[in-house]
PDB file of N, CA and C in Angstrom:
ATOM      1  N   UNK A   1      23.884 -43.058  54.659  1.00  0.00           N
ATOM      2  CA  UNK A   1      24.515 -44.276  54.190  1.00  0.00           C
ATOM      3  C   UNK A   1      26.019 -44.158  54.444  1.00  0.00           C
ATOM      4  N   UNK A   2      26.719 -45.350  55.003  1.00  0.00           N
ATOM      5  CA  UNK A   2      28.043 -44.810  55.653  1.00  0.00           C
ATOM      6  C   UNK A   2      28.625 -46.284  54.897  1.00  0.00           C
ATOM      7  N   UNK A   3      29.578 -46.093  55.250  1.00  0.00           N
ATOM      8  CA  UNK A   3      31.008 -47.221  54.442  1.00  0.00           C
ATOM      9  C   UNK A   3      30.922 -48.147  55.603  1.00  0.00           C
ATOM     10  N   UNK A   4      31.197 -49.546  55.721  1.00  0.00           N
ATOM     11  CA  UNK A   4      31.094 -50.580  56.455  1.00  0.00           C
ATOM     12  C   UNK A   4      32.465 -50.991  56.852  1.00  0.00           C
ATOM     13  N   UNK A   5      32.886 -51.713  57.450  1.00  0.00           N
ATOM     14  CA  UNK A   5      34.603 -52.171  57.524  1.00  0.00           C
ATOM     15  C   UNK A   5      34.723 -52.707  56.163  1.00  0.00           C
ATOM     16  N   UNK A   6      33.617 -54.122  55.811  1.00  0.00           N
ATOM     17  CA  UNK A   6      33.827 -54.403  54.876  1.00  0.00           C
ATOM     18  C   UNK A   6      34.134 -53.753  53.881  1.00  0.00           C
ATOM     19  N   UNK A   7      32.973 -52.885  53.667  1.00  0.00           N
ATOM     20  CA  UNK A   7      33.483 -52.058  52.249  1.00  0.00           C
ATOM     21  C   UNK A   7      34.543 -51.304  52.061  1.00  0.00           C
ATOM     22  N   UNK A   8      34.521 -50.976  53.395  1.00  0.00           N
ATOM     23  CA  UNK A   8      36.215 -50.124  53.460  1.00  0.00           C
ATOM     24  C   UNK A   8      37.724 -51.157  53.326  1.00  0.00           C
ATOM     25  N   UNK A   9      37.654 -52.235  53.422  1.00  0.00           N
ATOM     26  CA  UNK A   9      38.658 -53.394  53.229  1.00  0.00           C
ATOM     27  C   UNK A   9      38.769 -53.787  51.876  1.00  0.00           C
ATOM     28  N   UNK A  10      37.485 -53.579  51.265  1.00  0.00           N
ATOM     29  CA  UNK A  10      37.404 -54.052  49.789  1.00  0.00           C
ATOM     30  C   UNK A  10      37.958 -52.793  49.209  1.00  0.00           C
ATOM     31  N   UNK A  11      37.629 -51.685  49.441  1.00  0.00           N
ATOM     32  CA  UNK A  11      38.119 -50.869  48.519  1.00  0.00           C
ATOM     33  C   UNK A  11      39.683 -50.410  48.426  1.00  0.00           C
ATOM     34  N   UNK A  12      39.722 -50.759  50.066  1.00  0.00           N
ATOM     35  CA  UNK A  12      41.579 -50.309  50.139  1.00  0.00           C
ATOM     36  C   UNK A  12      42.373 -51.658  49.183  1.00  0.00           C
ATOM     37  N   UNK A  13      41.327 -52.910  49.545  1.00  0.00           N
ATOM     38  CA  UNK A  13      42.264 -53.577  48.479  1.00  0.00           C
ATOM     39  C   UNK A  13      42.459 -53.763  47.103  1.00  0.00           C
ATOM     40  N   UNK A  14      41.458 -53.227  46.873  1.00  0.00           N
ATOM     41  CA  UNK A  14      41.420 -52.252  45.368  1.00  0.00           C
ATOM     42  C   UNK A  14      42.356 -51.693  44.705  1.00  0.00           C
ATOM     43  N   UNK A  15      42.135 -50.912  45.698  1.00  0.00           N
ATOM     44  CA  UNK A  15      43.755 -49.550  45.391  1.00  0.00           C
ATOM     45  C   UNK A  15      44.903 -50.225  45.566  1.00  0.00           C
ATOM     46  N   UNK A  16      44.696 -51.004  46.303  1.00  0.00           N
ATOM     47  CA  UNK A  16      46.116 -51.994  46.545  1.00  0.00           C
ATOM     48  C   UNK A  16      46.070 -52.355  45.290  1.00  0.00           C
ATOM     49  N   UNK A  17      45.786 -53.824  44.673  1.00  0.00           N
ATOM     50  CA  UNK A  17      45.510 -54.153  43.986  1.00  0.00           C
ATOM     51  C   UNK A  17      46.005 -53.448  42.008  1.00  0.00           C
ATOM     52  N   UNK A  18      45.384 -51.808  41.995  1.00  0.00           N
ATOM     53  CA  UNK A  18      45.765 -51.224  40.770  1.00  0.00           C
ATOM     54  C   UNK A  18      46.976 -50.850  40.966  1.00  0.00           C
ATOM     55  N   UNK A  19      47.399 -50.120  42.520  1.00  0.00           N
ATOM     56  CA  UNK A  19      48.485 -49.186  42.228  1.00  0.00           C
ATOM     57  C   UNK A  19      49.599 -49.907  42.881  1.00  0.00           C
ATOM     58  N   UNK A  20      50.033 -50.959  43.696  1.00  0.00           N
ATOM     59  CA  UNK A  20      50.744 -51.878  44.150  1.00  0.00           C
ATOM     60  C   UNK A  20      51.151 -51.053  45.490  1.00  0.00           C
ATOM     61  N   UNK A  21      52.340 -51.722  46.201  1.00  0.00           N
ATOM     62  CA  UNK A  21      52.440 -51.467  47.537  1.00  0.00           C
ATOM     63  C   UNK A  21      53.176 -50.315  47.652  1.00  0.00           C
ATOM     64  N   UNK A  22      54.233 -50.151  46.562  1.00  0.00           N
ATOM     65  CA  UNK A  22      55.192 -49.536  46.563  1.00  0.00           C
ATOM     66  C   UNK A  22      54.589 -47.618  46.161  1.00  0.00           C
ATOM     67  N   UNK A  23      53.483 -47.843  45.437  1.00  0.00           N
ATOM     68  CA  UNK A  23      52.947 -46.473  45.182  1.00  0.00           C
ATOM     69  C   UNK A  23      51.782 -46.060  46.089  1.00  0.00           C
ATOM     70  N   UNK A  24      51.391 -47.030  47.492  1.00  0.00           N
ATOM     71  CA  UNK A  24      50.120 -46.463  47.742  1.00  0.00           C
ATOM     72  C   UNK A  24      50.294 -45.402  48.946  1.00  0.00           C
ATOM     73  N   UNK A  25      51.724 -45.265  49.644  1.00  0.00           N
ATOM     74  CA  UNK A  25      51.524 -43.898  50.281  1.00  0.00           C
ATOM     75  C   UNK A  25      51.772 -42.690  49.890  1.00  0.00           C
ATOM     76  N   UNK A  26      52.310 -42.864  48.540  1.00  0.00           N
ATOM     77  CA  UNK A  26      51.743 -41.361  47.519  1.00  0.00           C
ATOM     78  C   UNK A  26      50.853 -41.522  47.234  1.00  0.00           C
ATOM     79  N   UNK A  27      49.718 -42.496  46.268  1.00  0.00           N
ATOM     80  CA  UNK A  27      48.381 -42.396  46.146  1.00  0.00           C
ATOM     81  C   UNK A  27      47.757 -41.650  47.142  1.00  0.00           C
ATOM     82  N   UNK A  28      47.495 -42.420  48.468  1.00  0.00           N
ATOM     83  CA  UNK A  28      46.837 -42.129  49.834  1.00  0.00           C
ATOM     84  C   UNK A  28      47.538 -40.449  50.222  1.00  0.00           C
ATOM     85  N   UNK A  29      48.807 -39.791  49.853  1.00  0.00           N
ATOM     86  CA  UNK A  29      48.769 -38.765  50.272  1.00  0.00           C
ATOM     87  C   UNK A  29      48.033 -37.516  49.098  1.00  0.00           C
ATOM     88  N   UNK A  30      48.050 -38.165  47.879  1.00  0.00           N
ATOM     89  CA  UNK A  30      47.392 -37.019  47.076  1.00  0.00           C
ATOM     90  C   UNK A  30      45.954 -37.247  47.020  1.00  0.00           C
ATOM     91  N   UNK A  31      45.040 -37.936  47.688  1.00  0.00           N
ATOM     92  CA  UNK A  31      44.052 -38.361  48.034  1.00  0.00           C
ATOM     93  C   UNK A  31      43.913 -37.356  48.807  1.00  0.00           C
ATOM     94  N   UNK A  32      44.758 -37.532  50.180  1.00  0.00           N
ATOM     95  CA  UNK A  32      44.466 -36.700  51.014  1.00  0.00           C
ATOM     96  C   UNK A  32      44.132 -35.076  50.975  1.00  0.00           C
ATOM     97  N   UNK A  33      45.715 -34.593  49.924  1.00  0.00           N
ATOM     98  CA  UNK A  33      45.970 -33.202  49.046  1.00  0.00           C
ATOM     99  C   UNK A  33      44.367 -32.859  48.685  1.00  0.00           C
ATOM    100  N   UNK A  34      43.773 -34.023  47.780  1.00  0.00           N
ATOM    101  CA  UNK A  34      42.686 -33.783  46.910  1.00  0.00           C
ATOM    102  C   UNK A  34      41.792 -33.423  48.339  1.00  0.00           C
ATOM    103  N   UNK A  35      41.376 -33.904  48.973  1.00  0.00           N
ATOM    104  CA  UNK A  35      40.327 -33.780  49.698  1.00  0.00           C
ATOM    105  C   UNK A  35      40.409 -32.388  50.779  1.00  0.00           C
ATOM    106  N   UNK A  36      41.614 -32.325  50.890  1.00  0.00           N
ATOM    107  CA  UNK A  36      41.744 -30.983  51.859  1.00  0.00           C
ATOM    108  C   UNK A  36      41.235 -30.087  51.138  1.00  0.00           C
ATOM    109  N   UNK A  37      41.745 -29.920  50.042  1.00  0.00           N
ATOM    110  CA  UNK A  37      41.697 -28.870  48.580  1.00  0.00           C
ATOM    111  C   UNK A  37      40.197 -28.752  48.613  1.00  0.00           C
ATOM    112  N   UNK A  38      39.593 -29.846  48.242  1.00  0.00           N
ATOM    113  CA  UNK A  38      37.783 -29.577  48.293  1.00  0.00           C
ATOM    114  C   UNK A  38      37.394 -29.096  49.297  1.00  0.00           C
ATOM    115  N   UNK A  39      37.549 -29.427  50.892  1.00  0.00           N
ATOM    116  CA  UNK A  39      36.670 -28.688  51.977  1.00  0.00           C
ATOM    117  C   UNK A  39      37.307 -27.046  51.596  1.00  0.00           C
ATOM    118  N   UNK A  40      38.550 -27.036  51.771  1.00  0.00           N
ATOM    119  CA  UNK A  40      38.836 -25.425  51.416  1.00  0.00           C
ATOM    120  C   UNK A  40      38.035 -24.627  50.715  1.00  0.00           C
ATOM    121  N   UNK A  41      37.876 -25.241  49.236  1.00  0.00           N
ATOM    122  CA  UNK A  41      36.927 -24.598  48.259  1.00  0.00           C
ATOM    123  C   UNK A  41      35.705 -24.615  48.700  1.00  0.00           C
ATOM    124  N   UNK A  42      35.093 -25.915  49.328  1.00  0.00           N
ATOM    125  CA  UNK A  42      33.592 -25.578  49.539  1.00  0.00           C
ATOM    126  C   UNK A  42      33.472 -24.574  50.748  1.00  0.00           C
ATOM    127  N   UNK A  43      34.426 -24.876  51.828  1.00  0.00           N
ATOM    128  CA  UNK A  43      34.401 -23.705  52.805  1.00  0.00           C
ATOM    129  C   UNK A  43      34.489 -22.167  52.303  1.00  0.00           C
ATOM    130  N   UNK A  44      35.310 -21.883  51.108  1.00  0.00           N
ATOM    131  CA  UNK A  44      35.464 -20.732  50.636  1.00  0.00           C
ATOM    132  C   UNK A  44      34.426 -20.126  49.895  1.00  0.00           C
ATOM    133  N   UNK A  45      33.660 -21.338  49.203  1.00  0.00           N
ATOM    134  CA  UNK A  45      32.502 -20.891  48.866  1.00  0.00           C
ATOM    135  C   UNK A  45      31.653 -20.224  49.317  1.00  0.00           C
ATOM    136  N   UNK A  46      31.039 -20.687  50.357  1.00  0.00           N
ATOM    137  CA  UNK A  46      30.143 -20.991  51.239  1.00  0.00           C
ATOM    138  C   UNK A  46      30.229 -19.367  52.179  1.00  0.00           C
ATOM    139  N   UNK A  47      31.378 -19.611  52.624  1.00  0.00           N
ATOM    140  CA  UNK A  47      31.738 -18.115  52.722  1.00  0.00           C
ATOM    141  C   UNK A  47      31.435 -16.676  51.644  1.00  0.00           C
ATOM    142  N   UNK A  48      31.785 -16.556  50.715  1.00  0.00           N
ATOM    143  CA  UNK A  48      31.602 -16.014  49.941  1.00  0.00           C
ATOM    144  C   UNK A  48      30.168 -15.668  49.519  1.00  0.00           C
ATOM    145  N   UNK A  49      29.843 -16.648  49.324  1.00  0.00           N
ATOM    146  CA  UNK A  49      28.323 -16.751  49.202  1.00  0.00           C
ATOM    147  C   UNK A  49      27.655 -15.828  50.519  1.00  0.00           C
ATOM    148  N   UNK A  50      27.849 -16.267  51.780  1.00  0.00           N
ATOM    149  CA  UNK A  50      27.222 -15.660  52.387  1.00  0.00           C
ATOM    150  C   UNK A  50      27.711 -14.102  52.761  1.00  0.00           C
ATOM    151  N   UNK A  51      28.558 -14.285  51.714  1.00  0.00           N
ATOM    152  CA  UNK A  51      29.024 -12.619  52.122  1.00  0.00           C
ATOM    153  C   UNK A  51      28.221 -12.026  50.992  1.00  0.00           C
ATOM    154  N   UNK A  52      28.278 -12.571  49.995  1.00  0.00           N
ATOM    155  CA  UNK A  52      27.174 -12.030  48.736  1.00  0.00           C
ATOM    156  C   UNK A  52      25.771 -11.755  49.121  1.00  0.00           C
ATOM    157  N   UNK A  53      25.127 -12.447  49.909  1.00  0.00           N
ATOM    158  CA  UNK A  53      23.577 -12.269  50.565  1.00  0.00           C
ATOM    159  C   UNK A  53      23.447 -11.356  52.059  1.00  0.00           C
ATOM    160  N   UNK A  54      24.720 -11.183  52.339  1.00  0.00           N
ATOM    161  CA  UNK A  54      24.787  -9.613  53.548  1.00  0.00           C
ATOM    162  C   UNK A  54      25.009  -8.715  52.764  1.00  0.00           C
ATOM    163  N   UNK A  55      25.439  -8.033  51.705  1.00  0.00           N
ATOM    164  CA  UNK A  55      25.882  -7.275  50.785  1.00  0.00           C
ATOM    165  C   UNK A  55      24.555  -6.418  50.084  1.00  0.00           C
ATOM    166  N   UNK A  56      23.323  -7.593  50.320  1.00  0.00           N
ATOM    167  CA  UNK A  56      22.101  -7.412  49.458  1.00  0.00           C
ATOM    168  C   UNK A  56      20.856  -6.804  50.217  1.00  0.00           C
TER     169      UNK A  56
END
């Protein structure tokens, strides 16, 4: 299941909408922060993990 233009237009105007014009390329960059931050962790996981099941 993937995001549509539409839905992707509705939601940016959303964010528009709560956080106004003037705050949304800090919003959109700690968005970004946030999301790098998660692949890291799940990558680090994931790693880890499989270092835990060579170990065994």
């Amino acid at each position: 299941m993937s995001l549509g233009p539409w839905q992707i237009f509705l939601i940016f105007l959303i964010i528009l909408v709560l956080f106004g014009a003037g705050k949304l390329p800090q919003v959109m960059g700690d968005l970004g922060k946030g999301i790098r931050s998660l692949r890291k962790e799940l990558k680090d996981g994931k790693l880890a993990h499989n270092n835990d099941e060579s170990n065994n």
